[in-house]
Protein backbone atom coordinates (compact mmCIF):
# COMPACT_ATOMS: atom_id res chain seq x y z
CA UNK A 1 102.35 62.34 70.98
CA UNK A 2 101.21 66.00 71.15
CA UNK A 3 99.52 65.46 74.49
CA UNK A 4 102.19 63.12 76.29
CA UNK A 5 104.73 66.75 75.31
CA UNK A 6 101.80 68.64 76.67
CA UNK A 7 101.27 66.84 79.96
CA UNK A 8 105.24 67.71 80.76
CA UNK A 9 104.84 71.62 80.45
CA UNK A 10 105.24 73.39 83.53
CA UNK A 11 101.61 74.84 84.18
CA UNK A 12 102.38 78.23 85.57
CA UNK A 13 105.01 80.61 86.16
CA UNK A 14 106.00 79.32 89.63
CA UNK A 15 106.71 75.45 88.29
CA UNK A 16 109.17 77.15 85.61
CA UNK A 17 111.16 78.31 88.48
CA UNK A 18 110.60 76.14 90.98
CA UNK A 19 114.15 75.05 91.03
CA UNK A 20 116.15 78.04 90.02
CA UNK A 21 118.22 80.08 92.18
CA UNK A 22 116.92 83.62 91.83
CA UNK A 23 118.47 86.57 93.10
CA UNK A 24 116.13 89.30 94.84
CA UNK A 25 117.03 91.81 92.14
CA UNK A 26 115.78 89.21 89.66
CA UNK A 27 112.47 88.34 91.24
CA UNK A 28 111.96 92.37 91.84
CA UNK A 29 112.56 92.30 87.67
CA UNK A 30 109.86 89.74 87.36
CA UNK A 31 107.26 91.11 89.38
CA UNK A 32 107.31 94.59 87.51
CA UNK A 33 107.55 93.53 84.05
CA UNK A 34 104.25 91.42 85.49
CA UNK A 35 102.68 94.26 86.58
CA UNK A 36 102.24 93.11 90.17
CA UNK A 37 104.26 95.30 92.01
CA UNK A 38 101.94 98.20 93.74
CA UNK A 39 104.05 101.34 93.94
CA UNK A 40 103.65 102.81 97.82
CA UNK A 41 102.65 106.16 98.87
CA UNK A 42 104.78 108.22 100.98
CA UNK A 43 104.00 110.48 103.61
CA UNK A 44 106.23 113.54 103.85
CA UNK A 45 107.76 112.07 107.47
CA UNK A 46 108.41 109.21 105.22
CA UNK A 47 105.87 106.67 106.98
CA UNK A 48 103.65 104.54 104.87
CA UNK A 49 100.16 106.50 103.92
CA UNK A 50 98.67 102.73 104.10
CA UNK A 51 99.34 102.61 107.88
CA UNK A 52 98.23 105.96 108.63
């Protein structure tokens, strides 16, 4: 019975909400607390220091 329960669980985060309606703050929320936002440099004219 254990593994019929098991084969229902969503397998990652994605297929949990797959078919929610999340707002852009929310998914923002999300990725930090995951860790997987990168913070981006400035430059002082306020252009990305990745482009340069």
């Amino acid at each position: 019975m254990a593994a019929h329960a098991e084969a229902r669980r969503p397998k990652t985060l994605a297929d949990l909400y797959e078919d929610r309606d999340l707002t852009p703050a929310q998914v923002r929320r999300i990725v930090a607390i995951l860790g997987l936002a990168v913070p981006q440099r400035m430059q002082t004219d306020g252009s990305n220091a990745e482009a340069a």
